[in-house]
Protein backbone atom coordinates (compact mmCIF):
# COMPACT_ATOMS: atom_id res chain seq x y z
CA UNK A 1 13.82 55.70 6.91
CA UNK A 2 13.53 53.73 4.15
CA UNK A 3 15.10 55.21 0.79
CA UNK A 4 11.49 55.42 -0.89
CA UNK A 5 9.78 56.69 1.67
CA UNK A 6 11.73 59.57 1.67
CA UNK A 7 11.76 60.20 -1.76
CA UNK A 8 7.88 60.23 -1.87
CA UNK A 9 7.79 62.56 1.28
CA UNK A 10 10.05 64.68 -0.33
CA UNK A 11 8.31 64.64 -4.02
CA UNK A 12 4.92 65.20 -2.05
CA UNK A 13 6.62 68.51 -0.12
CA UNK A 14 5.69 70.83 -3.17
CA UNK A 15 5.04 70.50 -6.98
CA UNK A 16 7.70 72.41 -6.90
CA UNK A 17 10.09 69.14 -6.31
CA UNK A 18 11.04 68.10 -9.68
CA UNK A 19 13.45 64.77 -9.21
CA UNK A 20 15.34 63.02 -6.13
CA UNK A 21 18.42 60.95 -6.73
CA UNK A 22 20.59 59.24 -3.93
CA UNK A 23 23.95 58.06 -5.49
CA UNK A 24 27.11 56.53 -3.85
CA UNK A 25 30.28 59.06 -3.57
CA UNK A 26 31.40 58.15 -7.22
CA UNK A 27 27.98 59.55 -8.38
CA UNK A 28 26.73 56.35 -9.46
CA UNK A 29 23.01 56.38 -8.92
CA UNK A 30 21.36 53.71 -6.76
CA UNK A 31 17.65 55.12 -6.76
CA UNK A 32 16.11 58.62 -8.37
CA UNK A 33 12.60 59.06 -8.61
CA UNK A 34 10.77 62.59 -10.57
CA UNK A 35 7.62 64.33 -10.39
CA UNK A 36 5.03 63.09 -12.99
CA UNK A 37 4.90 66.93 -13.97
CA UNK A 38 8.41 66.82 -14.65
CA UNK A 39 10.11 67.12 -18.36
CA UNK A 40 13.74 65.94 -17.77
CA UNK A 41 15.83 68.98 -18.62
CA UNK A 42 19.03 66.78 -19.44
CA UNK A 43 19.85 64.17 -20.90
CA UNK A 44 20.90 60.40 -19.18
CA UNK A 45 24.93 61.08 -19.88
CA UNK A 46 24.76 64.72 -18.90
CA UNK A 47 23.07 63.78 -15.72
CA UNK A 48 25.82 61.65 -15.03
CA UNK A 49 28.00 64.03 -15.44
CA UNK A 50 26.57 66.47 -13.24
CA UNK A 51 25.87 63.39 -10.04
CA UNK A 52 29.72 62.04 -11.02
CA UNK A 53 31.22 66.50 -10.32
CA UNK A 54 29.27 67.18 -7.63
CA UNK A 55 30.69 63.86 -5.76
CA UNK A 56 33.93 64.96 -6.86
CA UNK A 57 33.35 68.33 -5.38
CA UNK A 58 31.81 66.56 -2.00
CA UNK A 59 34.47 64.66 -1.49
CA UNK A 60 36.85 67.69 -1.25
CA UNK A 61 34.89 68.97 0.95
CA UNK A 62 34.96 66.17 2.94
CA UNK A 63 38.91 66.82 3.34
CA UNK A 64 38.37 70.05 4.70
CA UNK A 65 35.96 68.75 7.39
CA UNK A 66 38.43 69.12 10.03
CA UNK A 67 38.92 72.51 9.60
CA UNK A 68 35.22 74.05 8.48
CA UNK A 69 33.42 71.35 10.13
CA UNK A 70 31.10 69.20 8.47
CA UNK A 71 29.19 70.08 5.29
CA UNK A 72 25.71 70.49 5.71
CA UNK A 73 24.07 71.08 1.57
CA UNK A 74 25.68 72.51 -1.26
CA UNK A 75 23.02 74.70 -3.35
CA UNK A 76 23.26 75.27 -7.31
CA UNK A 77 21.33 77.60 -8.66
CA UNK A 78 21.26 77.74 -12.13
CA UNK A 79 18.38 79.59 -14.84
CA UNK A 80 16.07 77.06 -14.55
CA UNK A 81 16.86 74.94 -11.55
CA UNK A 82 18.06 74.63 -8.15
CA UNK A 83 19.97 71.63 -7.06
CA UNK A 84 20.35 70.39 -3.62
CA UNK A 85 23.36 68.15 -2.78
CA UNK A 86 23.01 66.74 0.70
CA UNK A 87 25.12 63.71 2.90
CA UNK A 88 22.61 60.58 3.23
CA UNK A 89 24.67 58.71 5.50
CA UNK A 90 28.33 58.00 5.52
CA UNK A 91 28.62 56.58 1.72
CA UNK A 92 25.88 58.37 0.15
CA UNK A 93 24.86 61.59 -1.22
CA UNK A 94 20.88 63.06 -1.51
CA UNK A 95 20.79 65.71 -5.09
CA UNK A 96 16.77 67.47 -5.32
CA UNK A 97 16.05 69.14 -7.92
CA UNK A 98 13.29 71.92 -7.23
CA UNK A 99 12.11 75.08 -9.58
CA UNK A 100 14.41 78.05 -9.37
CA UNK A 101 11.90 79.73 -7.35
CA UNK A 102 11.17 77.33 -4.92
CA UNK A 103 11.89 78.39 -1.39
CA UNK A 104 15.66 75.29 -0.93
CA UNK A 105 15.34 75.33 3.08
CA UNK A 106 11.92 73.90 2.87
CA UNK A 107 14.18 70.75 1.64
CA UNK A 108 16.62 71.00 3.60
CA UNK A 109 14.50 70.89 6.58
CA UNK A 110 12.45 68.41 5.83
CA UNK A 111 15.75 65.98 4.80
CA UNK A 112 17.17 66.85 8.58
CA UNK A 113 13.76 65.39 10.21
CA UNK A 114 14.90 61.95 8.37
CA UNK A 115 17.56 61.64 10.50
């Protein structure tokens, strides 16, 4: 499916979805797209940040593989936010954003029907 496609179906799943970003495993971003109704909560280097940890933190998990079996999502819930990291391919990882209250395996159900 193609990248934007997905990103639309997946902005279009609930107001609730506030920003997608697909980045390689370095966390360097090769497409994000947000909600119109979305006010960006951090800022351009902070975002970075966050994409450039949690690759770091997939790609330990990634070593463990063999042992736990694949990882499926990793979900961070903070105040304000949850954030979905997901695989999107072999090179790539899928990060949502939703609300805090928004229901995460709505996401992650629809992201498994790309596949």
């Amino acid at each position: 499916m193609e990248v934007q496609q997905a990103a639309d179906k997946l902005l279009k799943l609930s107001p609730s979805v506030r920003v997608v970003t697909i980045c390689d495993m370095n966390g360097k971003v090769l497409f994000s797209e947000r909600s119109s109704r979305v006010k960006m909560l951090l800022s351009k280097q902070e975002s970075k940040m966050s994409l450039q940890n949690a690759a770091r933190g997939w790609k330990v998990r990634k070593k463990l593989e063999k042992k736990l079996g694949a990882c499926k999502y990793v979900l961070a819930e903070y105040g304000n936010v949850k954030r979905i990291t997901m695989p999107a391919g072999a090179n790539h990882l899928l990060f949502i954003t939703t609300t805090s209250s928004f229901d995460h395996k709505k996401v992650v159900n629809r992201v498994r029907t790309f596949r």
